[in-house]
N, C-alpha and C. Protein backbone atom coordinates (compact mmCIF):
# COMPACT_ATOMS: atom_id res chain seq x y z
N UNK A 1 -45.41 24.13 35.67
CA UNK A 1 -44.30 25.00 35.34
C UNK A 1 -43.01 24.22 35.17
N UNK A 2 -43.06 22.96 35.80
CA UNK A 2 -41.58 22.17 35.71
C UNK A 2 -41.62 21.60 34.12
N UNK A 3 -42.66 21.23 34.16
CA UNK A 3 -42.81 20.55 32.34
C UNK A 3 -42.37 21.13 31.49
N UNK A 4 -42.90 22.81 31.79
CA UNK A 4 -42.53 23.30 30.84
C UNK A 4 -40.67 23.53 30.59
N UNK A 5 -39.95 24.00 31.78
CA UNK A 5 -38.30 24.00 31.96
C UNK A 5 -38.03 22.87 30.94
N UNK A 6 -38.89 21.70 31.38
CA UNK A 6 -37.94 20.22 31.32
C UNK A 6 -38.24 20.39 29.86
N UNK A 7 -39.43 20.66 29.18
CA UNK A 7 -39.37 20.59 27.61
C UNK A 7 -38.52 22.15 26.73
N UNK A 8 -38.45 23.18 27.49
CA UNK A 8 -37.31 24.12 26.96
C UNK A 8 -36.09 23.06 27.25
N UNK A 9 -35.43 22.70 28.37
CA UNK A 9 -34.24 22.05 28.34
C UNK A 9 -33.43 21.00 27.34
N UNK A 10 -34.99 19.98 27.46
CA UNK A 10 -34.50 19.14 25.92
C UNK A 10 -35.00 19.72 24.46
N UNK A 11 -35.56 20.32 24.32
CA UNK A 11 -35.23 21.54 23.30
C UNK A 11 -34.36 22.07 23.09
N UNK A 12 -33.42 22.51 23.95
CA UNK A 12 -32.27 23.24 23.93
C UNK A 12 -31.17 22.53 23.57
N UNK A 13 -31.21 20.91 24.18
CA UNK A 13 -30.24 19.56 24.20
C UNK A 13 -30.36 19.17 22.55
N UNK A 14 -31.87 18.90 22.68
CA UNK A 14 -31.53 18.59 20.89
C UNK A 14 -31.06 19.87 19.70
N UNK A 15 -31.15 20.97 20.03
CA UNK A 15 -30.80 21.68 18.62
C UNK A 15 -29.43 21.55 19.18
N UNK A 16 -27.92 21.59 20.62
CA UNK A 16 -27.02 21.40 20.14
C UNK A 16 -26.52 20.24 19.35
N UNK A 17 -27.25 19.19 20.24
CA UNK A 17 -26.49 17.82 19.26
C UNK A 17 -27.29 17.85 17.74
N UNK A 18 -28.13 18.66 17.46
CA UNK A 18 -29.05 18.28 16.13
C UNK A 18 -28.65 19.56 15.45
N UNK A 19 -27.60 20.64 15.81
CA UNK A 19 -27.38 21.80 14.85
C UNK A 19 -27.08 21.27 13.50
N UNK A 20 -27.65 22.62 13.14
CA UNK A 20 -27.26 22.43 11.24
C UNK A 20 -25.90 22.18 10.99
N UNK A 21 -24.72 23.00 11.62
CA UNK A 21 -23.47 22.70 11.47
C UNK A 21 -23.14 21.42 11.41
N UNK A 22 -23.35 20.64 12.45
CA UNK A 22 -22.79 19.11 13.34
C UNK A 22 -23.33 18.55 11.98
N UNK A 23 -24.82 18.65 11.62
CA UNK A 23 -25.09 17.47 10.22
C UNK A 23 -24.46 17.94 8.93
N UNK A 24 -24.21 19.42 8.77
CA UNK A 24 -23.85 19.35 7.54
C UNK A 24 -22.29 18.85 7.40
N UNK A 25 -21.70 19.02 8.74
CA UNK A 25 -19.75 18.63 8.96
C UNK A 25 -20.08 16.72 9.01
N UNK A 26 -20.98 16.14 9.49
CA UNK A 26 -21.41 14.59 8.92
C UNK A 26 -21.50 14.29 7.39
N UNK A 27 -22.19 15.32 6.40
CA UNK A 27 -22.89 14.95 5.60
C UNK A 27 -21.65 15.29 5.02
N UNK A 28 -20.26 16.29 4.95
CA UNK A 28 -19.38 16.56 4.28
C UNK A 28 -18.44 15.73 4.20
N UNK A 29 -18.85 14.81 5.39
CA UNK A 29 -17.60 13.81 5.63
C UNK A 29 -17.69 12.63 4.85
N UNK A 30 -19.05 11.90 4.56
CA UNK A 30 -19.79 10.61 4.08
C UNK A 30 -19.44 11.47 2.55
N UNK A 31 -19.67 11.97 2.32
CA UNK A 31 -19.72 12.99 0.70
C UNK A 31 -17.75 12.47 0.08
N UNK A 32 -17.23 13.16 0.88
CA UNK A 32 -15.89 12.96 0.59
C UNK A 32 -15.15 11.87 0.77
N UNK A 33 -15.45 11.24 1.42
CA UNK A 33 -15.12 10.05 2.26
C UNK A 33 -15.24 8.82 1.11
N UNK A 34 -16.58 8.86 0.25
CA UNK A 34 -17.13 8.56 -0.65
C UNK A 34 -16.67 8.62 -1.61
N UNK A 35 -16.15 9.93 -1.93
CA UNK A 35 -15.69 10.40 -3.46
C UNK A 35 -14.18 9.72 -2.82
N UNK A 36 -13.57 10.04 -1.95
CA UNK A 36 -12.53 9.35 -2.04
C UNK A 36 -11.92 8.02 -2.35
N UNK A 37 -12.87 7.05 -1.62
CA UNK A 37 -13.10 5.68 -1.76
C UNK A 37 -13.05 5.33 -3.44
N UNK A 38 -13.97 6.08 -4.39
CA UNK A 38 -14.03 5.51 -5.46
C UNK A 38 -12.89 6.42 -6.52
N UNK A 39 -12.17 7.59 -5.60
CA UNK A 39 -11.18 7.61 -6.67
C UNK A 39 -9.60 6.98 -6.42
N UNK A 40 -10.03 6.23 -5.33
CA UNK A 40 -8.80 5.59 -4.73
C UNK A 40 -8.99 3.70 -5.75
N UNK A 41 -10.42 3.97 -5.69
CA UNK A 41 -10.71 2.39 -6.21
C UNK A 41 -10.27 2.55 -7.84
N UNK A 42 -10.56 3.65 -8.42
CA UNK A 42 -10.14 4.00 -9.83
C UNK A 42 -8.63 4.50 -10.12
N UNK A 43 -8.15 5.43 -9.40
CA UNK A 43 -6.69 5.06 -9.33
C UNK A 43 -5.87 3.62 -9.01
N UNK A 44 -6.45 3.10 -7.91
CA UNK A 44 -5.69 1.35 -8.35
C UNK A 44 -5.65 0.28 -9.63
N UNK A 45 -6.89 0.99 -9.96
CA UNK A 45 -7.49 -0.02 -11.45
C UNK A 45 -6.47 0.83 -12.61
N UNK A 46 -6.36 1.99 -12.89
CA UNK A 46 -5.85 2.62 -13.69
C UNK A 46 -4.21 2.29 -13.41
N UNK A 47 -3.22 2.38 -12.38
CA UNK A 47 -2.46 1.97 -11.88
C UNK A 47 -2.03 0.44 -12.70
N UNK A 48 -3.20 -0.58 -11.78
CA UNK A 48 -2.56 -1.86 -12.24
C UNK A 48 -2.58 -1.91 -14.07
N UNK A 49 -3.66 -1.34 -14.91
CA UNK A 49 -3.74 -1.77 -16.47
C UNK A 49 -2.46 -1.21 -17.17
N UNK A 50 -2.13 0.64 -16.60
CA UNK A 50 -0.95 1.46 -16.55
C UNK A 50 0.26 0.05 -16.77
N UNK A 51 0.57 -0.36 -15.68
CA UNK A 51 1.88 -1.13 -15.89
C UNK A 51 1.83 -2.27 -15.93
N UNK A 52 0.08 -3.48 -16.71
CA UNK A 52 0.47 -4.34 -17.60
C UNK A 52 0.79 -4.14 -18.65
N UNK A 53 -0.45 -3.05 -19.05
CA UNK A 53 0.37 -2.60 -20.55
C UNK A 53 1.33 -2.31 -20.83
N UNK A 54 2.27 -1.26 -20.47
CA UNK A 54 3.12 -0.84 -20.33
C UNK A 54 4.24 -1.39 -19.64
N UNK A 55 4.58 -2.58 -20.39
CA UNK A 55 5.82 -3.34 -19.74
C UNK A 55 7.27 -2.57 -19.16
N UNK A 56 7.68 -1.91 -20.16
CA UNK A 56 8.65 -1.08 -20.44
C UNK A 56 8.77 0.03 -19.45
N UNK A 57 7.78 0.66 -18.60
CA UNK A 57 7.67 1.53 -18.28
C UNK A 57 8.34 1.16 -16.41
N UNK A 58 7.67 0.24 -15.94
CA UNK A 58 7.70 -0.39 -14.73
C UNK A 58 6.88 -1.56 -14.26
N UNK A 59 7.89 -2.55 -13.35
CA UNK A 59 7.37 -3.90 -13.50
C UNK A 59 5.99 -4.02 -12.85
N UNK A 60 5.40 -4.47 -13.11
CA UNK A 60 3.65 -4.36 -12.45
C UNK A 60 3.42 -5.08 -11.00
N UNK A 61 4.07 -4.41 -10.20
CA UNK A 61 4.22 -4.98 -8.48
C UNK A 61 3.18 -4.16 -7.50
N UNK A 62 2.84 -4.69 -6.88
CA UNK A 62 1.58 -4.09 -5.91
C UNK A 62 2.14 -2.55 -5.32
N UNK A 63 2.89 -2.48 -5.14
CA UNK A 63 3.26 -1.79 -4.23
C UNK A 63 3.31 -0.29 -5.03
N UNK A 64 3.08 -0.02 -6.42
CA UNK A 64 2.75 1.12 -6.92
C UNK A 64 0.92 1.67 -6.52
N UNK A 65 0.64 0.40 -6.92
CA UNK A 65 -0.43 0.55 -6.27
C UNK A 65 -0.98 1.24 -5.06
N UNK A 66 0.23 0.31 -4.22
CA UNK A 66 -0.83 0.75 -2.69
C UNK A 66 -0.29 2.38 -2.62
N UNK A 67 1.02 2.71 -3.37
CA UNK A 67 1.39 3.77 -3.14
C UNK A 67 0.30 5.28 -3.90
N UNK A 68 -0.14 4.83 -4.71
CA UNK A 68 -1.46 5.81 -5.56
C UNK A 68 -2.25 5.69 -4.49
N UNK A 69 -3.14 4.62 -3.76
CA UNK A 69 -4.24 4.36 -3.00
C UNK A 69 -4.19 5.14 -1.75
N UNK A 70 -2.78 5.38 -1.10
CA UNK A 70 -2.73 5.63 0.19
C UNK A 70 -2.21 7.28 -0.45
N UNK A 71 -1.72 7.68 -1.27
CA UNK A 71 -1.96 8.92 -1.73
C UNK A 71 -3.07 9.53 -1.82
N UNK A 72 -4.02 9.00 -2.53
CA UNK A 72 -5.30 9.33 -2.52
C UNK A 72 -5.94 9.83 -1.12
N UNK A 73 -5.94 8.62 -0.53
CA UNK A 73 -6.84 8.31 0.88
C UNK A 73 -6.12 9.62 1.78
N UNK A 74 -4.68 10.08 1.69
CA UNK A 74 -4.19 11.12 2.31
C UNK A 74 -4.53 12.35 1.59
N UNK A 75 -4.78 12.67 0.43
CA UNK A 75 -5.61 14.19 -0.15
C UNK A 75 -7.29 13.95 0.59
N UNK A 76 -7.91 13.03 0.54
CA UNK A 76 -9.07 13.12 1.30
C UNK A 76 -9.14 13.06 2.31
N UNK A 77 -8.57 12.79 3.48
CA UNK A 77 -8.31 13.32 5.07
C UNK A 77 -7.55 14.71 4.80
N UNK A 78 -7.41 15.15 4.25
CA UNK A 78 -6.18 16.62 4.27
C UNK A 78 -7.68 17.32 3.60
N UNK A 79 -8.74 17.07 2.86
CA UNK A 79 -9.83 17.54 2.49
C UNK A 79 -10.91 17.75 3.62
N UNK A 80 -10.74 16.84 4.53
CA UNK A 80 -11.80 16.87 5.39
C UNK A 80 -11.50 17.50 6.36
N UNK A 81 -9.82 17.37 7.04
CA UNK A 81 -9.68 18.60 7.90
C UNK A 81 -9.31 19.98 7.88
N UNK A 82 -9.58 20.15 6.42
CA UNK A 82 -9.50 21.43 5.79
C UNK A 82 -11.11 21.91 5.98
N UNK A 83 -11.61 21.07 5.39
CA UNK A 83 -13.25 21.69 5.14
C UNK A 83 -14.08 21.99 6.29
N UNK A 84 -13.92 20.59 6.84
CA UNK A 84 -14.64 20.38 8.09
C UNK A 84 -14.49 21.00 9.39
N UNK A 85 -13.31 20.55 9.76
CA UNK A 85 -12.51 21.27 11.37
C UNK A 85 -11.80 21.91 11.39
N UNK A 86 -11.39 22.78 9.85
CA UNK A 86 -10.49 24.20 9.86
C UNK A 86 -9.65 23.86 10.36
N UNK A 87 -8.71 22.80 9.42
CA UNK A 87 -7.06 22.94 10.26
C UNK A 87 -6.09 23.12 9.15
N UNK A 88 -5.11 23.82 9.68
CA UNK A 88 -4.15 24.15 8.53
C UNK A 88 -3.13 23.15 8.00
N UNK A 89 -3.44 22.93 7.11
CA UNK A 89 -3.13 21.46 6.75
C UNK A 89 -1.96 21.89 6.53
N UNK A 90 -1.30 22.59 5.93
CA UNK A 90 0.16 23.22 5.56
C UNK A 90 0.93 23.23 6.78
N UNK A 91 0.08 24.06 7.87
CA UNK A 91 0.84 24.25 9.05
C UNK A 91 0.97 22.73 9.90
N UNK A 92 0.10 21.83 9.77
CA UNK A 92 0.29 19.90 10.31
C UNK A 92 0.98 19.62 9.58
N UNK A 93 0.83 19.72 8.12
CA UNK A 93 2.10 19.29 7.88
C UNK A 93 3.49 19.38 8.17
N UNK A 94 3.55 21.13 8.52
CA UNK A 94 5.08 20.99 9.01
C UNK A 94 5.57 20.36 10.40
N UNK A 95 3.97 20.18 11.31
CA UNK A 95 4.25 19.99 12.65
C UNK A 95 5.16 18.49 12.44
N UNK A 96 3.94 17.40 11.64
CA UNK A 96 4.32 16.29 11.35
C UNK A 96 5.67 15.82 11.05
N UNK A 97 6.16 16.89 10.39
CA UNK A 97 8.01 16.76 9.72
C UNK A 97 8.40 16.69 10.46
N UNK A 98 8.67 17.69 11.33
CA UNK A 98 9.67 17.78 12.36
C UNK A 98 8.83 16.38 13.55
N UNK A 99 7.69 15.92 13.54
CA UNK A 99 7.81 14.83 14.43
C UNK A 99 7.90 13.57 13.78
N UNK A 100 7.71 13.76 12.52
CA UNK A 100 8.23 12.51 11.96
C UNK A 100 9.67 11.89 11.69
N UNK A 101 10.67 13.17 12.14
CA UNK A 101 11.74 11.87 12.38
C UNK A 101 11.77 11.91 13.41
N UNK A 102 11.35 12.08 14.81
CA UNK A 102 11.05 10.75 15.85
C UNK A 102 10.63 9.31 15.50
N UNK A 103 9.22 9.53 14.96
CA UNK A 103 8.21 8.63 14.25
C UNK A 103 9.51 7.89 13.19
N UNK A 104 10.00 8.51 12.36
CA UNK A 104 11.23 7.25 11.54
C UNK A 104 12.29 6.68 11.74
N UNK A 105 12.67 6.96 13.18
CA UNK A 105 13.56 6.31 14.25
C UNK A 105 12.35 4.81 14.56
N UNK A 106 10.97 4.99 14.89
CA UNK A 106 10.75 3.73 15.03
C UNK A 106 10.08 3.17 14.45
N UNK A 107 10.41 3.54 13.12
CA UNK A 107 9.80 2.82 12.03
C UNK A 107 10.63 2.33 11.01
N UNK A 108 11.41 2.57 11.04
CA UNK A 108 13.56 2.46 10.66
C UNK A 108 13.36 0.93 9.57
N UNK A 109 12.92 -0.12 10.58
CA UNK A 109 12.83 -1.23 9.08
C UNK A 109 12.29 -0.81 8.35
N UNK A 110 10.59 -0.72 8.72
CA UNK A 110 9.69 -0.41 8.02
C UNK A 110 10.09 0.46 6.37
N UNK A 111 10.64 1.08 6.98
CA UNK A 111 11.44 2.67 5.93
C UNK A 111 12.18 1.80 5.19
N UNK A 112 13.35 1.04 5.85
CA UNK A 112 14.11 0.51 4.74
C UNK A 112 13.65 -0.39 3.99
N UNK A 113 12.70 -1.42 4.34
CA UNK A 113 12.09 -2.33 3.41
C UNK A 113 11.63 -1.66 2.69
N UNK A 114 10.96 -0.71 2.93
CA UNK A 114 9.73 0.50 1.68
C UNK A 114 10.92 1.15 0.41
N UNK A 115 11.86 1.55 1.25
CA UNK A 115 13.28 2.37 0.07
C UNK A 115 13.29 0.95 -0.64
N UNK A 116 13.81 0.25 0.13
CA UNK A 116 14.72 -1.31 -1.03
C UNK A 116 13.59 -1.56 -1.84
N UNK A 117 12.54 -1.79 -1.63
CA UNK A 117 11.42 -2.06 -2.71
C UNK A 117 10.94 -1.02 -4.16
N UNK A 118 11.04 0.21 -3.54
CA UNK A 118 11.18 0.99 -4.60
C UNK A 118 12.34 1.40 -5.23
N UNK A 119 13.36 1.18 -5.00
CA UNK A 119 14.64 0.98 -5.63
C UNK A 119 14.81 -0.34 -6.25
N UNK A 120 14.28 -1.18 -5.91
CA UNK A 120 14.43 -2.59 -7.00
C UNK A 120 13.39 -2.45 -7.64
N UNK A 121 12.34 -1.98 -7.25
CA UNK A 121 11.15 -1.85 -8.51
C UNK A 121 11.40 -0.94 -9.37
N UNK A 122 11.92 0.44 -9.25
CA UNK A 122 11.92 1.24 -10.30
C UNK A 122 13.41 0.50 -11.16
N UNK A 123 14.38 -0.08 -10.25
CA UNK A 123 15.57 0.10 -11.52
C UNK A 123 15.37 -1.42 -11.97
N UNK A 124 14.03 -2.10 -12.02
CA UNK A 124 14.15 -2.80 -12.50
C UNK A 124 14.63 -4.32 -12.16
N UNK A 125 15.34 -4.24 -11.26
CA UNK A 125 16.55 -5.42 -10.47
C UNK A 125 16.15 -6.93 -10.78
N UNK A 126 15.26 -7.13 -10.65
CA UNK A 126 14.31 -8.14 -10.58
C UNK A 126 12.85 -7.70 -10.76
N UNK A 127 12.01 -8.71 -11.39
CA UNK A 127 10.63 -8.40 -11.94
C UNK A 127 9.91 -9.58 -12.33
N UNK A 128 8.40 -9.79 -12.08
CA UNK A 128 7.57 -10.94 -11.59
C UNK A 128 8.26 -11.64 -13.19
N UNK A 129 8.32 -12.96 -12.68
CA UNK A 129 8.63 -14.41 -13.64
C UNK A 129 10.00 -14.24 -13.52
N UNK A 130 11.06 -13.60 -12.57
CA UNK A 130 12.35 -13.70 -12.50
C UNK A 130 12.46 -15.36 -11.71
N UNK A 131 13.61 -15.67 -12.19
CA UNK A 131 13.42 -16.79 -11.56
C UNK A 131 14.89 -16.39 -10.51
N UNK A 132 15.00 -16.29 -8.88
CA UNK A 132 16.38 -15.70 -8.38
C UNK A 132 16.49 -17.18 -7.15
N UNK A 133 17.82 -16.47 -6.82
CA UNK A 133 18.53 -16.94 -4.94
C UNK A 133 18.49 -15.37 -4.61
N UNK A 134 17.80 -15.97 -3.91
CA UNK A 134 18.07 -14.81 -2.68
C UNK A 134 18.89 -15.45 -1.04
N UNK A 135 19.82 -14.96 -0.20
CA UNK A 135 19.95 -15.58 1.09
C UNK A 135 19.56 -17.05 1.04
N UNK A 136 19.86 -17.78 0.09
CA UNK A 136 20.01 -19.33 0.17
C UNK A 136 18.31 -19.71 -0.37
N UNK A 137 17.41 -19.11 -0.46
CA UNK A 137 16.03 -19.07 -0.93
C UNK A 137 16.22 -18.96 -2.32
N UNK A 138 15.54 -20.30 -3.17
CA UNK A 138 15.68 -19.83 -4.75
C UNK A 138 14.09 -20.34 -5.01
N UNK A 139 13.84 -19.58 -5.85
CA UNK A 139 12.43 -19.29 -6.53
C UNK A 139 12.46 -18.17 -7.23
N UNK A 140 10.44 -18.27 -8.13
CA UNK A 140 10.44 -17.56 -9.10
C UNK A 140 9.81 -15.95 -8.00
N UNK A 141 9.97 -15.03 -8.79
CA UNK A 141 9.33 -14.01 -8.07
C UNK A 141 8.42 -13.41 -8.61
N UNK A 142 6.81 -13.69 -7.58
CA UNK A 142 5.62 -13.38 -8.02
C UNK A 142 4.98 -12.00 -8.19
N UNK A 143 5.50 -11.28 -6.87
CA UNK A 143 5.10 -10.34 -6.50
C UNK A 143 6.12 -9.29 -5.55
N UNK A 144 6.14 -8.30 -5.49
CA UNK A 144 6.97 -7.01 -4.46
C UNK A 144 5.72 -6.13 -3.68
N UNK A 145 5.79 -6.13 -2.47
CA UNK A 145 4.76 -5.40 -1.79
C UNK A 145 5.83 -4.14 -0.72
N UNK A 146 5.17 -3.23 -0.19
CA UNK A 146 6.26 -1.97 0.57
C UNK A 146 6.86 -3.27 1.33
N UNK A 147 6.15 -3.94 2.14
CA UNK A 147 7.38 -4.45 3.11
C UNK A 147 8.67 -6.28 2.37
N UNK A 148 8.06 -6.88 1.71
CA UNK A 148 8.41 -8.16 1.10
C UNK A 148 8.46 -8.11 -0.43
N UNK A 149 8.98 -9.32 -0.63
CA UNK A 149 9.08 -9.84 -2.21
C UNK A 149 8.69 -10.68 -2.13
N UNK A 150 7.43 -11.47 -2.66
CA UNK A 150 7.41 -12.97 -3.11
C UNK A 150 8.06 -14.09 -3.66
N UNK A 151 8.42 -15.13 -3.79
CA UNK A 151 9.02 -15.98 -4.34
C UNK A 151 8.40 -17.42 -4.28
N UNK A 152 7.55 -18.26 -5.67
CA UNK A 152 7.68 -19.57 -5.58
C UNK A 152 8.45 -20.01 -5.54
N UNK A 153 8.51 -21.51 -4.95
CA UNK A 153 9.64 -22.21 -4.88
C UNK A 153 9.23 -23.21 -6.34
N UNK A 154 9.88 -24.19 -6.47
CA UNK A 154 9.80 -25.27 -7.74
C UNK A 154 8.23 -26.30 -7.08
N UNK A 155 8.93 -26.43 -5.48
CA UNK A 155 7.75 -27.14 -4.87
C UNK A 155 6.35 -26.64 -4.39
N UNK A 156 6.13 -25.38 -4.98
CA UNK A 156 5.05 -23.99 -5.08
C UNK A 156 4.79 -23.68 -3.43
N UNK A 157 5.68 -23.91 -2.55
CA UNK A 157 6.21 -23.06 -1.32
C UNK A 157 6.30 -21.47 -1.52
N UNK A 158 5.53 -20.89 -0.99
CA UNK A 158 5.87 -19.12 -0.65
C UNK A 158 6.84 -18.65 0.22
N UNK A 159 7.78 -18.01 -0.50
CA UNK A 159 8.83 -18.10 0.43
C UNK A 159 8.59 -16.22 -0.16
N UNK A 160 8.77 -15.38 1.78
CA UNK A 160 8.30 -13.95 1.94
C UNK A 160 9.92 -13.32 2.32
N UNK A 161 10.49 -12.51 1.25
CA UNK A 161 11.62 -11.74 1.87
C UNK A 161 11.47 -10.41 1.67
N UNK A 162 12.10 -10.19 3.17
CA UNK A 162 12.43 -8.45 3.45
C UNK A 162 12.78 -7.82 2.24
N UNK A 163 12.57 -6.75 1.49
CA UNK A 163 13.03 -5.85 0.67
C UNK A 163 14.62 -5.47 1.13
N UNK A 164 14.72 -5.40 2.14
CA UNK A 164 15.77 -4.82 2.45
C UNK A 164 16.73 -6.01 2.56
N UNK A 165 16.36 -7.24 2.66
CA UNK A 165 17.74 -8.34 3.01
C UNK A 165 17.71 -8.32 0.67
N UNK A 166 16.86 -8.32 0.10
CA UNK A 166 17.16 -7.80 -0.80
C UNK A 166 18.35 -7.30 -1.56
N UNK A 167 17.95 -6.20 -0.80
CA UNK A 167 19.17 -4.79 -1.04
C UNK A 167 20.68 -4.79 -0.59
N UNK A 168 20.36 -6.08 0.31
CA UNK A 168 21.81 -5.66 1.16
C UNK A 168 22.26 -7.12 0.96
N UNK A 169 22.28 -8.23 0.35
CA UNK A 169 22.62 -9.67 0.53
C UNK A 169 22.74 -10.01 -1.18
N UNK A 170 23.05 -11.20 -1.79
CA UNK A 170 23.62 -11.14 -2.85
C UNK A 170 22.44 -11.81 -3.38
N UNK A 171 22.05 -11.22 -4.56
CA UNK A 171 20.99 -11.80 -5.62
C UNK A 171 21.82 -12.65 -6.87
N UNK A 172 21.04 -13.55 -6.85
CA UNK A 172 21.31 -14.48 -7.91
C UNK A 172 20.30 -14.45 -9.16
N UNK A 173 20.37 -13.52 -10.08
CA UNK A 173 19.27 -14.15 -10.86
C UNK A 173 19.84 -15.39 -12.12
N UNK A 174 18.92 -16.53 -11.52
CA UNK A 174 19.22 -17.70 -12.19
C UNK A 174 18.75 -17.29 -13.92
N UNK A 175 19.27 -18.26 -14.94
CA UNK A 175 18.82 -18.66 -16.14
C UNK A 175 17.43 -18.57 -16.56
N UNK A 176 16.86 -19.47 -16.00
CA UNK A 176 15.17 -20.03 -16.01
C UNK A 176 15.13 -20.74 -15.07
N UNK A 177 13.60 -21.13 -14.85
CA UNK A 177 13.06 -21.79 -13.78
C UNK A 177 12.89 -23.21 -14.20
N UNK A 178 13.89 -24.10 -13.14
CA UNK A 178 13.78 -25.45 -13.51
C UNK A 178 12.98 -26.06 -13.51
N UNK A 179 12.72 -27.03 -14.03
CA UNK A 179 11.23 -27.85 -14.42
C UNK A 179 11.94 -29.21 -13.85
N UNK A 180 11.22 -29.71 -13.06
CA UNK A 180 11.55 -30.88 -12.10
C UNK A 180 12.16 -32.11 -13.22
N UNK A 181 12.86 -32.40 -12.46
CA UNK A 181 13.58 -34.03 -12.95
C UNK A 181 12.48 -34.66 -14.14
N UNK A 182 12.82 -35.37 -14.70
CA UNK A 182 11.54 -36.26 -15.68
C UNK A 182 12.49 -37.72 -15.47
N UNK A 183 12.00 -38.49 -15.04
CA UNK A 183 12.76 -39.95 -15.38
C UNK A 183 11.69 -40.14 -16.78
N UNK A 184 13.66 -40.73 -17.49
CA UNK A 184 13.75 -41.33 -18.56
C UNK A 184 14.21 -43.02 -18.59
N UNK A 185 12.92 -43.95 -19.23
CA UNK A 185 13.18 -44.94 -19.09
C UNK A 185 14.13 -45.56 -20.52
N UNK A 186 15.24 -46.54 -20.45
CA UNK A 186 16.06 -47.21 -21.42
C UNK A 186 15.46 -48.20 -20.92
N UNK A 187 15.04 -48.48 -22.56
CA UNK A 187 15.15 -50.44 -23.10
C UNK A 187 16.35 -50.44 -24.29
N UNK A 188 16.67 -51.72 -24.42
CA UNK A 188 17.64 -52.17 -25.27
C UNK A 188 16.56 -53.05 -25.90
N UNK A 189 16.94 -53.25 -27.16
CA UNK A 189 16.09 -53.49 -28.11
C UNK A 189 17.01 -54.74 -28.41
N UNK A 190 16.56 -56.32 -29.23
CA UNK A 190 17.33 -57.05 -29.13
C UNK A 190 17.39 -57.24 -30.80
């Protein structure tokens, strides 16, 4: 008679952890999770060709990028705790507002490097093959990411600045990018 309890009991153990619900809220998650991944991977690709081609439009810096990607990746978590665990995504969102400026009190650089970067990227300010000074740093500029700007140096040194010392310190954009010394040899001819 105990055998039998003990095999109702884990009978009972496996259909909660093995309910239909629990696998199909797994199988909804890998599903979306999935579709998200590859429309986050196709929005970056579309993104970067978007603004080689399109010179004119905006300079082709990562940071549009990551900004489509992490858009994305946030409609598919706002999908899954909609679908899955019934939460009111409208109503988190507003919770989030009002705690996110706590949260942007300590994230305050963070924020301003992210503004200065998209304010020099959209108006243009500078854009990859600029050759600048920045804060006593002169090089060409490769790349703009949310938090930095890239810059080669002549001596192909990576030199990483804040977006925001950027925004707030004096830019130089030089002429062109100098091409190192050449010694020139004189003979006198007799």
């Amino acid at each position: 008679m105990d055998l039998s309890k003990l095999a109702d009991a884990l009978e009972g153990w496996l259909n909660t952890i093995l309910h239909v619900d629990w696998l199909s809220t797994v199988i909804t998650i890998i599903v979306v999770l999935g579709v998200t991944a590859l429309v986050a991977h196709g929005t970056s690709r579309f993104i970067k060709k978007l603004l080689h081609a399109e010179k004119d439009l905006l300079p082709a810096y990562s940071i549009f990028v990551n900004i489509g990607r992490v858009a994305v990746w946030i409609i598919g978590i706002c999908v899954i705790l909609s679908s899955c665990f019934n939460v009111n995504v409208g109503a988190a969102v507003t919770a989030l507002g009002v705690g996110g400026i706590a949260v942007s009190l300590g994230f305050q650089s963070t924020l301003s490097n992210l503004i200065s970067g998209l304010q020099i990227a959209i108006s243009k300010l500078i854009v990859p093959g600029d050759h600048v000074k920045i804060s006593g740093h002169e090089g060409t500029v490769t790349d703009m990411t949310w938090w930095n700007t890239t810059l080669v140096t002549t001596q192909g040194d990576k030199v990483i600045v804040p977006n925001s010392v950027i925004n707030t310190s004096a830019l130089v954009k030089l002429s062109a990018s100098p091409e190192p010394a050449k010694e020139a040899v004189v003979t006198h001819g007799s």
